[in-house]
PDB file of N, CA and C in Angstrom:
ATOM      1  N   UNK A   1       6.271  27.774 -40.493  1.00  0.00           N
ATOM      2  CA  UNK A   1       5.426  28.426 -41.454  1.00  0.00           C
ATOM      3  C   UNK A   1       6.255  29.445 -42.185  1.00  0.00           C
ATOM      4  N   UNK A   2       6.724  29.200 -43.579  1.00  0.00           N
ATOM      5  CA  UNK A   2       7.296  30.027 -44.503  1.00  0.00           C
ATOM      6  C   UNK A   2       6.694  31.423 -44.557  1.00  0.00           C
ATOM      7  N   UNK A   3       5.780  32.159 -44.589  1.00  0.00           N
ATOM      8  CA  UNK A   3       5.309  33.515 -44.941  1.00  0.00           C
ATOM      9  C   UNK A   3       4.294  33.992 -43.869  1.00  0.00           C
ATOM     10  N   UNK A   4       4.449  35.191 -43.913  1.00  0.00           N
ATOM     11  CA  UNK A   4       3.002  35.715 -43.131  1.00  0.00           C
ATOM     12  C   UNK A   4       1.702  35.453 -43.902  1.00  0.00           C
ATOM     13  N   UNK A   5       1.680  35.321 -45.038  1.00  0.00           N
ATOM     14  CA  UNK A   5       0.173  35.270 -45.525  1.00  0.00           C
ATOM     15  C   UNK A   5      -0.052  34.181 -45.645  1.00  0.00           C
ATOM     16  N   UNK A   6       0.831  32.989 -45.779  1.00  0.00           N
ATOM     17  CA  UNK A   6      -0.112  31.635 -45.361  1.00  0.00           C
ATOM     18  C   UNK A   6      -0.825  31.527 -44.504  1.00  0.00           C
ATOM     19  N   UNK A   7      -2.010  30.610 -44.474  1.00  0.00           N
ATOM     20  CA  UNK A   7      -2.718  30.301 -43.643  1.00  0.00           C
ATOM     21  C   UNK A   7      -3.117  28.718 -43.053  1.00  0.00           C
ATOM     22  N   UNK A   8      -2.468  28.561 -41.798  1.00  0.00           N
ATOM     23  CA  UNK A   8      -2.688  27.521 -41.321  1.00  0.00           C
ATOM     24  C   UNK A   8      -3.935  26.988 -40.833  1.00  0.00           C
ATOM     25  N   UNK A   9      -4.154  25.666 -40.279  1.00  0.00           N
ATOM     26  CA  UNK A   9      -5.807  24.937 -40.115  1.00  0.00           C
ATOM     27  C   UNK A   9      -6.192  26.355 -39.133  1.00  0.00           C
ATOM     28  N   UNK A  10      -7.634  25.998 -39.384  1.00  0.00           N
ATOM     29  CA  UNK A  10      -8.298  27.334 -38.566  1.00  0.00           C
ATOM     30  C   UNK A  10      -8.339  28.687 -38.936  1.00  0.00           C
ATOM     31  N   UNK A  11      -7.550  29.045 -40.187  1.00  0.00           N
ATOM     32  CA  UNK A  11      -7.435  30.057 -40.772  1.00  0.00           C
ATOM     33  C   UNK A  11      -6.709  31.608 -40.491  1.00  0.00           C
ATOM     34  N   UNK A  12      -5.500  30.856 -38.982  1.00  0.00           N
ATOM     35  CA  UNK A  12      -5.214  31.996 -38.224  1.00  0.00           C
ATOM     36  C   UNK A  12      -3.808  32.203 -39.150  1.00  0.00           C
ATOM     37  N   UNK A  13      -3.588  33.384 -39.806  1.00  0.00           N
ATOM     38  CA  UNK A  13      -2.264  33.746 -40.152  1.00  0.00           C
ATOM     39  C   UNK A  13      -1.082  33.181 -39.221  1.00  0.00           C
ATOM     40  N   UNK A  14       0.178  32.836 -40.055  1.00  0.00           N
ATOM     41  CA  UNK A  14       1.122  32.974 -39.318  1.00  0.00           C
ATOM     42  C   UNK A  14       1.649  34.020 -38.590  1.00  0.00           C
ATOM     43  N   UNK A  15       1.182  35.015 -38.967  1.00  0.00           N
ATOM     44  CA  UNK A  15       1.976  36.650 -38.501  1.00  0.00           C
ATOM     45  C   UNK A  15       1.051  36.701 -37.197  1.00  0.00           C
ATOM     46  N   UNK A  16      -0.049  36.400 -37.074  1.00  0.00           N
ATOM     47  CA  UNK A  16      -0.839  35.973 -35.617  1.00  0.00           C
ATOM     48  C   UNK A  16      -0.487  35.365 -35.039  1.00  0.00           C
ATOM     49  N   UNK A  17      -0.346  34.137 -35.598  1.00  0.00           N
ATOM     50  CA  UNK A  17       0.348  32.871 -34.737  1.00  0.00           C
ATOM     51  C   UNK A  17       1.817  33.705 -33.344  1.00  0.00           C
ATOM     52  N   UNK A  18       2.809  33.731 -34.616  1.00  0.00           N
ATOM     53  CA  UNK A  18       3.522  34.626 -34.201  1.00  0.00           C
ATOM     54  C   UNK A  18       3.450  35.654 -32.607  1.00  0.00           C
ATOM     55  N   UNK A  19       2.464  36.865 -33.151  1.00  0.00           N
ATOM     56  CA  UNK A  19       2.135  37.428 -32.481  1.00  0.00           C
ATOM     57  C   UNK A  19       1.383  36.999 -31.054  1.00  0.00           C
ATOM     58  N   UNK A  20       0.666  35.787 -31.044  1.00  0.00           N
ATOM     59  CA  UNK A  20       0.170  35.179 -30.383  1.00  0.00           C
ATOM     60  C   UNK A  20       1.039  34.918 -29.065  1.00  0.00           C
ATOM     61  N   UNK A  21       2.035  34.072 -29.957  1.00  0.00           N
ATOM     62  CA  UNK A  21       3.069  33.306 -28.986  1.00  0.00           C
ATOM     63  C   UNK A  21       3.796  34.439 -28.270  1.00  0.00           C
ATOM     64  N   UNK A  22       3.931  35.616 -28.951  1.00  0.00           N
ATOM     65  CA  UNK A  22       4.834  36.824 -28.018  1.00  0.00           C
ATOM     66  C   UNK A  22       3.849  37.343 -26.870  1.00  0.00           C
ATOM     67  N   UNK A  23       2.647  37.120 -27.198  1.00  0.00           N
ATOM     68  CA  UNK A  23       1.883  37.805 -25.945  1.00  0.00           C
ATOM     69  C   UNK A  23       1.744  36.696 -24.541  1.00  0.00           C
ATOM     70  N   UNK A  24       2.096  35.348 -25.482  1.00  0.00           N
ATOM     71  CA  UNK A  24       1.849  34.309 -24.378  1.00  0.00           C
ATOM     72  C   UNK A  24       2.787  34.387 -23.432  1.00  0.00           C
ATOM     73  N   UNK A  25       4.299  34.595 -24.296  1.00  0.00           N
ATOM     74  CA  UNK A  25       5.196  34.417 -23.778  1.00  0.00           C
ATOM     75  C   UNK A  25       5.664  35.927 -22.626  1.00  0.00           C
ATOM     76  N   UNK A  26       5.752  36.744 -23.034  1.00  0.00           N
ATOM     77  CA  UNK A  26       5.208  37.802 -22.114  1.00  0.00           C
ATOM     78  C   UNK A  26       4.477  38.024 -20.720  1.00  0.00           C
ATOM     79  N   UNK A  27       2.701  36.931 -21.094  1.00  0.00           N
ATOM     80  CA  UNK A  27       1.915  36.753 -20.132  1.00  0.00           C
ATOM     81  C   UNK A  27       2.823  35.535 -18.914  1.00  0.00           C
ATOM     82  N   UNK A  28       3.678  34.975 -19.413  1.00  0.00           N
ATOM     83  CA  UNK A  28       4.284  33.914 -18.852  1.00  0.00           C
ATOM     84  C   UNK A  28       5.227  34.613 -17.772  1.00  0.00           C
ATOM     85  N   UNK A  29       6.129  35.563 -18.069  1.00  0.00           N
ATOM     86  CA  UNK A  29       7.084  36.433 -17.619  1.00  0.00           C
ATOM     87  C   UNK A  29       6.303  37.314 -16.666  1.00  0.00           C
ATOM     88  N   UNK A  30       5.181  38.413 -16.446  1.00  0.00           N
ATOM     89  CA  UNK A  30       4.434  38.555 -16.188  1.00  0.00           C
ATOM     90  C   UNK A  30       3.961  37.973 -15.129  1.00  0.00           C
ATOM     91  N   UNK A  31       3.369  36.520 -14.988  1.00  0.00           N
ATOM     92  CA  UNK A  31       2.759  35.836 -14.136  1.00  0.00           C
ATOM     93  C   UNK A  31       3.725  35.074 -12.972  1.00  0.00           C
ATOM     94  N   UNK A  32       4.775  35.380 -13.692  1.00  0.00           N
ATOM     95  CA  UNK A  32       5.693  34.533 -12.720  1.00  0.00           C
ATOM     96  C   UNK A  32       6.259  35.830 -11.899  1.00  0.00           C
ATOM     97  N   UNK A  33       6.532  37.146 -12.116  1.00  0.00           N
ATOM     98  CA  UNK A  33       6.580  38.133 -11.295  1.00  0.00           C
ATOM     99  C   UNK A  33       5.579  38.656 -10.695  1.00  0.00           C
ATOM    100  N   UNK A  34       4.785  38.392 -11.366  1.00  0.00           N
ATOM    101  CA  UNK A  34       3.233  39.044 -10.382  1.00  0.00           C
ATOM    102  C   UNK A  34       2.794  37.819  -9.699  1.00  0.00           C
ATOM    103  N   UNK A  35       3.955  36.615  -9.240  1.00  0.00           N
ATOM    104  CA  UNK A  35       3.164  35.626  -8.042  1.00  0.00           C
ATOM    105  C   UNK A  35       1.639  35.077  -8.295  1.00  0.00           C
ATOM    106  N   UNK A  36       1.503  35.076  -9.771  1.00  0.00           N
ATOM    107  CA  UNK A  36      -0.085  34.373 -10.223  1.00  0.00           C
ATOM    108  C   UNK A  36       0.243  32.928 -10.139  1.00  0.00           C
ATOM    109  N   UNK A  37      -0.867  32.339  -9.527  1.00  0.00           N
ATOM    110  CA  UNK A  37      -0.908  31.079  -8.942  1.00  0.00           C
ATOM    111  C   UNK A  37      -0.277  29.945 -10.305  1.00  0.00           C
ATOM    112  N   UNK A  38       0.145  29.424  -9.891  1.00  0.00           N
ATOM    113  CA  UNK A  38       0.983  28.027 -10.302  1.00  0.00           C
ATOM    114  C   UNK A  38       0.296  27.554 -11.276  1.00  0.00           C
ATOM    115  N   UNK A  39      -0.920  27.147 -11.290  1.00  0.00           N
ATOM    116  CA  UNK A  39      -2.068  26.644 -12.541  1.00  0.00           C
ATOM    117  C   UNK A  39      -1.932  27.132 -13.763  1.00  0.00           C
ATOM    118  N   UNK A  40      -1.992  29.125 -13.596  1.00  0.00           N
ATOM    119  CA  UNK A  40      -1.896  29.604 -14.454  1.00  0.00           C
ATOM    120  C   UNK A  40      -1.032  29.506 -15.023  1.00  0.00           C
ATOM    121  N   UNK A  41       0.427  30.062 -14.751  1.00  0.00           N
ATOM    122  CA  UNK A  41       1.501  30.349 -14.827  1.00  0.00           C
ATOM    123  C   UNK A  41       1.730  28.908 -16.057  1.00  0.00           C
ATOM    124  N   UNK A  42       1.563  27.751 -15.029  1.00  0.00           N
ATOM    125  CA  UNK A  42       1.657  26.643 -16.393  1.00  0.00           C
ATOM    126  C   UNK A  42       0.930  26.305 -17.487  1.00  0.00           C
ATOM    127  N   UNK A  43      -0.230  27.213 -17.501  1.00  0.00           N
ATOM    128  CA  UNK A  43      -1.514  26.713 -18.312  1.00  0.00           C
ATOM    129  C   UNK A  43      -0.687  27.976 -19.577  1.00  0.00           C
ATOM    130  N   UNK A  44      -0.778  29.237 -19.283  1.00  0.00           N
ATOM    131  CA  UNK A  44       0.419  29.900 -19.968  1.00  0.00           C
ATOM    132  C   UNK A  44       1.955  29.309 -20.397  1.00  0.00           C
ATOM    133  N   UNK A  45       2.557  29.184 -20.192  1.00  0.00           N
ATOM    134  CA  UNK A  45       4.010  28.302 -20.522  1.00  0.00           C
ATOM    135  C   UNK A  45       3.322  27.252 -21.168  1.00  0.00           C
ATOM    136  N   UNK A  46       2.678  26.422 -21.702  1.00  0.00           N
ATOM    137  CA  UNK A  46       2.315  25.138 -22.120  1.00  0.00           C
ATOM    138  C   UNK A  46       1.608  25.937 -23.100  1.00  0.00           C
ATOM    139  N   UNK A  47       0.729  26.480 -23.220  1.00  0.00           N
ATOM    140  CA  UNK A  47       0.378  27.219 -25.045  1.00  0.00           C
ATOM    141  C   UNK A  47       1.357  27.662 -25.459  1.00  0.00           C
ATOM    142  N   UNK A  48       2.213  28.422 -24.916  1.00  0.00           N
ATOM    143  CA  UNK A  48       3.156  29.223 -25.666  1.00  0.00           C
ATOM    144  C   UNK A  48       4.444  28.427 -25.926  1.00  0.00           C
ATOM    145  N   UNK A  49       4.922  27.441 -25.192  1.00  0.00           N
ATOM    146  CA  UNK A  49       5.634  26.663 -25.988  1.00  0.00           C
ATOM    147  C   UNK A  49       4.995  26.027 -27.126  1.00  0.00           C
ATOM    148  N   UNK A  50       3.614  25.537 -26.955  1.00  0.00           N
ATOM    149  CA  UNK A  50       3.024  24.457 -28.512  1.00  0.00           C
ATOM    150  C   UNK A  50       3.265  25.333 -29.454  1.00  0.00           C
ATOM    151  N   UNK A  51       2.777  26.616 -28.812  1.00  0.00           N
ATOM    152  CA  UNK A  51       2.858  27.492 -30.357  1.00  0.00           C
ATOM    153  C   UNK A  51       3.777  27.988 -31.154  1.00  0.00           C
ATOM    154  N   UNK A  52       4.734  27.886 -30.279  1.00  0.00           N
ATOM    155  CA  UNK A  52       6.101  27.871 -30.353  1.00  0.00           C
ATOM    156  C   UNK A  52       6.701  26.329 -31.411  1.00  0.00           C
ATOM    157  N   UNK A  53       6.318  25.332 -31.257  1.00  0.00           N
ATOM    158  CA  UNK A  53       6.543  24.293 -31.317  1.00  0.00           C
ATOM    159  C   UNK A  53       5.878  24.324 -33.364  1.00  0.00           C
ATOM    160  N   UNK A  54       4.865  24.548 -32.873  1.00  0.00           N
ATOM    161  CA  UNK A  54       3.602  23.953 -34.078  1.00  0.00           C
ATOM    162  C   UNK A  54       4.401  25.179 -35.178  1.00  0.00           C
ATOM    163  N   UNK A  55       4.357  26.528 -34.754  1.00  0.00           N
ATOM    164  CA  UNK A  55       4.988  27.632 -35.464  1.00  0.00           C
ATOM    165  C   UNK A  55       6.351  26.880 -36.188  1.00  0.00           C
ATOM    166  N   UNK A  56       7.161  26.530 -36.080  1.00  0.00           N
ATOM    167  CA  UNK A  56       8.318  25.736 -36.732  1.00  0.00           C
ATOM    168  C   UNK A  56       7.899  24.592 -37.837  1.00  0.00           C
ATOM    169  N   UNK A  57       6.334  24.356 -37.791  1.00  0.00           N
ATOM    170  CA  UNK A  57       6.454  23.620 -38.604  1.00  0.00           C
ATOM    171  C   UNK A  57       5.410  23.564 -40.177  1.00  0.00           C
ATOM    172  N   UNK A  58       5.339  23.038 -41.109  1.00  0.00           N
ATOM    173  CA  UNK A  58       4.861  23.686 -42.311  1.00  0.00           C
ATOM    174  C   UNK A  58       2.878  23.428 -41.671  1.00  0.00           C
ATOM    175  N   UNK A  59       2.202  24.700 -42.442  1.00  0.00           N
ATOM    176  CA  UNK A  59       1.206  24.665 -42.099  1.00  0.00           C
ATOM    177  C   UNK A  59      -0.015  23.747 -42.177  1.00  0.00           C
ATOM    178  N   UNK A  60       0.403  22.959 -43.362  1.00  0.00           N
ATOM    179  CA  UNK A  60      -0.098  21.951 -44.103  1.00  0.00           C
ATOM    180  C   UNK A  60      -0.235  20.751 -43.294  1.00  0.00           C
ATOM    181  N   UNK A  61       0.777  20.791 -42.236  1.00  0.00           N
ATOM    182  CA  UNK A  61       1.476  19.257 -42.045  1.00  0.00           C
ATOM    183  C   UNK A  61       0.109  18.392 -40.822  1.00  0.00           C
ATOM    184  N   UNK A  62       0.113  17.323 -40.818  1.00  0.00           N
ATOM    185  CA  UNK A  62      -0.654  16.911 -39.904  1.00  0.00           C
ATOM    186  C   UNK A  62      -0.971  17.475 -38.341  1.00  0.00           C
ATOM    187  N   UNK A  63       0.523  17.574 -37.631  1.00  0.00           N
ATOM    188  CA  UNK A  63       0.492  17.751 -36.412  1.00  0.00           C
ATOM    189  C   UNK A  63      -0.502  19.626 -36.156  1.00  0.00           C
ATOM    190  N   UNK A  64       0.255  20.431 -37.204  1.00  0.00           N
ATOM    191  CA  UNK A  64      -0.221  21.706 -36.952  1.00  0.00           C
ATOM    192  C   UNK A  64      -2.061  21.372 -37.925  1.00  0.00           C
ATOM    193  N   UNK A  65      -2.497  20.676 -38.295  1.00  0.00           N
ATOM    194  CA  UNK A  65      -3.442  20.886 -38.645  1.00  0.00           C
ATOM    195  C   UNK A  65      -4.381  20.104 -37.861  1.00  0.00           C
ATOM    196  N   UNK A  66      -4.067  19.435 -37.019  1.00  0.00           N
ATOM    197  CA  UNK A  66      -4.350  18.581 -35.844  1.00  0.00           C
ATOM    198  C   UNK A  66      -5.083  19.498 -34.481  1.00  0.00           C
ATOM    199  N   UNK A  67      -3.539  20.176 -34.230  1.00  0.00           N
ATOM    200  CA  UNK A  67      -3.508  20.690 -33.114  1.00  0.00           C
ATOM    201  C   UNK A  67      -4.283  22.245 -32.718  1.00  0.00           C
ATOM    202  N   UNK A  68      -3.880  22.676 -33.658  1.00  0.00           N
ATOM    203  CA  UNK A  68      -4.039  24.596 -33.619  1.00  0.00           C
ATOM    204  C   UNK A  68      -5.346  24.924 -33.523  1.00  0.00           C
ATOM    205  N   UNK A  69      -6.439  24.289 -34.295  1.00  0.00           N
ATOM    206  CA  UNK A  69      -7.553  25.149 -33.743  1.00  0.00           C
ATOM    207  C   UNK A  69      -8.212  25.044 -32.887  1.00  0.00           C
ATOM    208  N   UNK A  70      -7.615  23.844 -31.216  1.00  0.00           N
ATOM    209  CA  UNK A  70      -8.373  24.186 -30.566  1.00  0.00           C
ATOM    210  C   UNK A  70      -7.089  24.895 -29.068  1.00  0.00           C
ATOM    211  N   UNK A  71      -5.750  24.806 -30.137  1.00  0.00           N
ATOM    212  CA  UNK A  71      -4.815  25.389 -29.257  1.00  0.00           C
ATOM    213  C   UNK A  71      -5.062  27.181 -29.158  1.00  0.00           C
ATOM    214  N   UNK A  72      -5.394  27.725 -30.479  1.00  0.00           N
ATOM    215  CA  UNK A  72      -5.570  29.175 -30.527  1.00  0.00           C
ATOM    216  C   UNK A  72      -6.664  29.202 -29.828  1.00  0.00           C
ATOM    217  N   UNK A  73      -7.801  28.364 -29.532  1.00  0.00           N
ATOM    218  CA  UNK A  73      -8.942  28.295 -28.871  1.00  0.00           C
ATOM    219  C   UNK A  73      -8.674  28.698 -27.247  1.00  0.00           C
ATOM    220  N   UNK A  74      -7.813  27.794 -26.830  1.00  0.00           N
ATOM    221  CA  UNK A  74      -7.332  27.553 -25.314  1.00  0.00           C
ATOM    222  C   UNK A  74      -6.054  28.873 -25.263  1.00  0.00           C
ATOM    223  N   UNK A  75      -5.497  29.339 -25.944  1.00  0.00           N
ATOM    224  CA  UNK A  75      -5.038  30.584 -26.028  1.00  0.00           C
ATOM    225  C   UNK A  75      -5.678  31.727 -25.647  1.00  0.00           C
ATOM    226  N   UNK A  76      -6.908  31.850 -26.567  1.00  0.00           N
ATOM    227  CA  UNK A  76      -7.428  33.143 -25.939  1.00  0.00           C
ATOM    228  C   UNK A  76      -8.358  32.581 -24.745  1.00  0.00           C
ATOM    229  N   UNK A  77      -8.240  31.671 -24.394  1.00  0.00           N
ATOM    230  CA  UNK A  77      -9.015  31.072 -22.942  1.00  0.00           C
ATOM    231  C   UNK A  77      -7.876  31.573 -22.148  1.00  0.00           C
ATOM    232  N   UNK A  78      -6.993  31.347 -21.902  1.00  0.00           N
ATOM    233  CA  UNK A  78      -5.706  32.001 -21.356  1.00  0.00           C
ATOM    234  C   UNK A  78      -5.216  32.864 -21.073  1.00  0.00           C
ATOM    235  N   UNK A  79      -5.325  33.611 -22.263  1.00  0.00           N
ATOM    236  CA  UNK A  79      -5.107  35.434 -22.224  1.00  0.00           C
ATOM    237  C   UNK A  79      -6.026  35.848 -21.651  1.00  0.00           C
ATOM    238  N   UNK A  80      -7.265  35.633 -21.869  1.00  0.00           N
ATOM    239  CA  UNK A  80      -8.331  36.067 -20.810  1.00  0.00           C
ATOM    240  C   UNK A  80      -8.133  35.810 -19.409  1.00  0.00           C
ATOM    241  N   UNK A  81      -7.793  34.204 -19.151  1.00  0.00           N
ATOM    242  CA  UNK A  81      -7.886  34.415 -17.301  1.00  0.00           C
ATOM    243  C   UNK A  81      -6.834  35.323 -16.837  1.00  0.00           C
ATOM    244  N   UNK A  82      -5.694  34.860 -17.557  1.00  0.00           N
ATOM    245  CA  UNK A  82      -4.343  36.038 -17.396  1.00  0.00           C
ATOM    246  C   UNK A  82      -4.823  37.685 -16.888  1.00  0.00           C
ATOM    247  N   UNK A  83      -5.580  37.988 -18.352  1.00  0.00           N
ATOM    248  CA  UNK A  83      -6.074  39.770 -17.741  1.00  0.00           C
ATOM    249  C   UNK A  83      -7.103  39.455 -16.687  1.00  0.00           C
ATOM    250  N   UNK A  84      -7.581  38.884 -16.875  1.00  0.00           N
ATOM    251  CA  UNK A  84      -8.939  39.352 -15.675  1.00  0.00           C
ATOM    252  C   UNK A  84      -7.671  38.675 -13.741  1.00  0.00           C
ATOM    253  N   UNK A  85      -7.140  38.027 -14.114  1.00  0.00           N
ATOM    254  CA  UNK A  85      -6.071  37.891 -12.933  1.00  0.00           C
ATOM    255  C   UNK A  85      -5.166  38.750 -12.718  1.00  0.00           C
ATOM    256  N   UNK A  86      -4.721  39.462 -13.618  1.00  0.00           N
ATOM    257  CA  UNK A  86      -4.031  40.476 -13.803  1.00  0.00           C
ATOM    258  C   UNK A  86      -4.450  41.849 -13.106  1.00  0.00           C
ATOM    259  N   UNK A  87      -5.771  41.701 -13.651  1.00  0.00           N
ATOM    260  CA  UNK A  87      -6.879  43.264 -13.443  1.00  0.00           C
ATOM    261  C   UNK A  87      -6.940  43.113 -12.054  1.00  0.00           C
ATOM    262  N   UNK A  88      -7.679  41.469 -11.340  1.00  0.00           N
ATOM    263  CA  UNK A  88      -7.957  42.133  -9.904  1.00  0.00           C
ATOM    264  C   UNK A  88      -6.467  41.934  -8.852  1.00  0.00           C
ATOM    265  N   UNK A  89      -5.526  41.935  -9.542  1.00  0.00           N
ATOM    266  CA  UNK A  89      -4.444  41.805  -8.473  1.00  0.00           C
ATOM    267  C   UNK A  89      -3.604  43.022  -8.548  1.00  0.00           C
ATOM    268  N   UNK A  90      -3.690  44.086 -10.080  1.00  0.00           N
ATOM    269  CA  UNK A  90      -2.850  44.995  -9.803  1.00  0.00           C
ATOM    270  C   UNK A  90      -2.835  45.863  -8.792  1.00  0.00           C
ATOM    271  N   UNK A  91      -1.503  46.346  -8.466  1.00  0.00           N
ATOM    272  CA  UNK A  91      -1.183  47.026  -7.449  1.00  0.00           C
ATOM    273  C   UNK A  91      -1.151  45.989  -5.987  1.00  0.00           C
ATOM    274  N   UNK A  92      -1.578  44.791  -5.954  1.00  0.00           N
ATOM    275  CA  UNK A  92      -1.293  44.250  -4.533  1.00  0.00           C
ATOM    276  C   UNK A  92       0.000  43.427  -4.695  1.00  0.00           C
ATOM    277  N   UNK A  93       0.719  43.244  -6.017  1.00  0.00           N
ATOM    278  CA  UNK A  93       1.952  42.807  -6.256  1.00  0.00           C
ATOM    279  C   UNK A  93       3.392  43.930  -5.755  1.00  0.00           C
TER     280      UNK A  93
END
Protein backbone atom coordinates (compact mmCIF):
# COMPACT_ATOMS: atom_id res chain seq x y z
CA UNK A 1 0.00 0.00 0.00
CA UNK A 2 1.64 3.25 -1.44
CA UNK A 3 0.32 6.05 1.15
CA UNK A 4 -1.22 6.35 4.47
CA UNK A 5 -4.42 7.82 3.22
CA UNK A 6 -5.36 5.16 0.90
CA UNK A 7 -7.88 3.06 1.79
CA UNK A 8 -8.02 -0.54 1.46
CA UNK A 9 -11.35 -3.14 1.26
CA UNK A 10 -13.06 -2.51 4.58
CA UNK A 11 -12.05 0.95 4.74
CA UNK A 12 -9.13 0.44 7.27
CA UNK A 13 -6.24 2.97 6.44
CA UNK A 14 -2.97 1.76 5.64
CA UNK A 15 -1.32 3.73 8.52
CA UNK A 16 -3.73 1.26 10.71
CA UNK A 17 -3.03 -1.57 8.89
CA UNK A 18 0.46 -0.80 9.69
CA UNK A 19 -0.08 -0.03 13.13
CA UNK A 20 -2.09 -3.06 13.49
CA UNK A 21 0.58 -5.43 12.45
CA UNK A 22 3.12 -3.71 15.10
CA UNK A 23 0.77 -4.43 17.91
CA UNK A 24 0.31 -7.99 16.58
CA UNK A 25 3.67 -8.43 16.25
CA UNK A 26 4.58 -7.25 19.71
CA UNK A 27 1.50 -9.32 21.15
CA UNK A 28 3.45 -12.27 19.49
CA UNK A 29 6.84 -11.46 21.38
CA UNK A 30 4.90 -10.93 24.46
CA UNK A 31 3.07 -14.26 24.40
CA UNK A 32 5.89 -16.25 23.75
CA UNK A 33 7.66 -14.77 26.99
CA UNK A 34 4.73 -14.71 29.06
CA UNK A 35 4.37 -18.77 28.32
CA UNK A 36 0.65 -18.01 26.76
CA UNK A 37 -0.58 -21.21 25.57
CA UNK A 38 0.46 -22.42 22.08
CA UNK A 39 -3.11 -21.72 20.34
CA UNK A 40 -2.68 -18.29 21.03
CA UNK A 41 0.70 -17.58 20.46
CA UNK A 42 -0.10 -19.06 16.80
CA UNK A 43 -3.46 -17.56 16.32
CA UNK A 44 -1.23 -14.20 16.91
CA UNK A 45 1.86 -15.00 14.55
CA UNK A 46 -0.64 -16.03 11.70
CA UNK A 47 -2.57 -12.44 11.61
CA UNK A 48 0.41 -10.66 11.88
CA UNK A 49 2.27 -12.28 9.29
CA UNK A 50 -1.07 -11.96 6.69
CA UNK A 51 -0.94 -8.52 7.56
CA UNK A 52 2.27 -8.33 7.03
CA UNK A 53 1.87 -10.16 3.80
CA UNK A 54 -1.48 -8.35 2.40
CA UNK A 55 0.35 -4.82 3.65
CA UNK A 56 3.02 -5.32 0.66
CA UNK A 57 0.52 -5.42 -1.62
CA UNK A 58 -1.59 -2.69 -3.71
CA UNK A 59 -4.91 -2.07 -2.00
CA UNK A 60 -7.00 -2.51 -4.91
CA UNK A 61 -5.67 -5.90 -5.75
CA UNK A 62 -7.85 -9.02 -5.38
CA UNK A 63 -6.04 -10.95 -2.70
CA UNK A 64 -6.06 -7.79 -0.17
CA UNK A 65 -9.60 -7.08 -1.10
CA UNK A 66 -10.48 -10.67 -0.56
CA UNK A 67 -8.84 -11.16 2.56
CA UNK A 68 -8.69 -8.05 5.03
CA UNK A 69 -12.01 -7.50 6.19
CA UNK A 70 -12.49 -10.42 7.89
CA UNK A 71 -8.61 -10.60 8.74
CA UNK A 72 -8.82 -7.02 10.67
CA UNK A 73 -12.00 -8.74 12.02
CA UNK A 74 -10.02 -11.84 13.54
CA UNK A 75 -7.33 -9.26 14.58
CA UNK A 76 -9.15 -7.48 16.99
CA UNK A 77 -10.62 -11.03 18.00
CA UNK A 78 -6.98 -11.59 18.91
CA UNK A 79 -5.88 -8.58 20.53
CA UNK A 80 -8.67 -9.08 22.72
CA UNK A 81 -8.01 -12.75 23.87
CA UNK A 82 -4.28 -11.63 24.05
CA UNK A 83 -5.30 -8.73 26.81
CA UNK A 84 -7.83 -10.43 28.64
CA UNK A 85 -4.91 -13.48 28.80
CA UNK A 86 -2.57 -11.09 29.49
CA UNK A 87 -4.74 -9.34 32.35
CA UNK A 88 -5.45 -12.63 34.25
CA UNK A 89 -1.89 -13.96 34.14
CA UNK A 90 0.06 -10.82 35.04
CA UNK A 91 2.43 -11.12 37.64
CA UNK A 92 2.24 -15.14 37.74
CA UNK A 93 4.85 -14.99 34.78
Amino acid sequence: MSGSTERPAGGTSAMDLRHLGRELKTAVELAVVGLAPQPLVEKLAAIAGLLEAVGGLPADSPPVMALLPKLVVRAAAAQKEWSEWQEKHRGNA
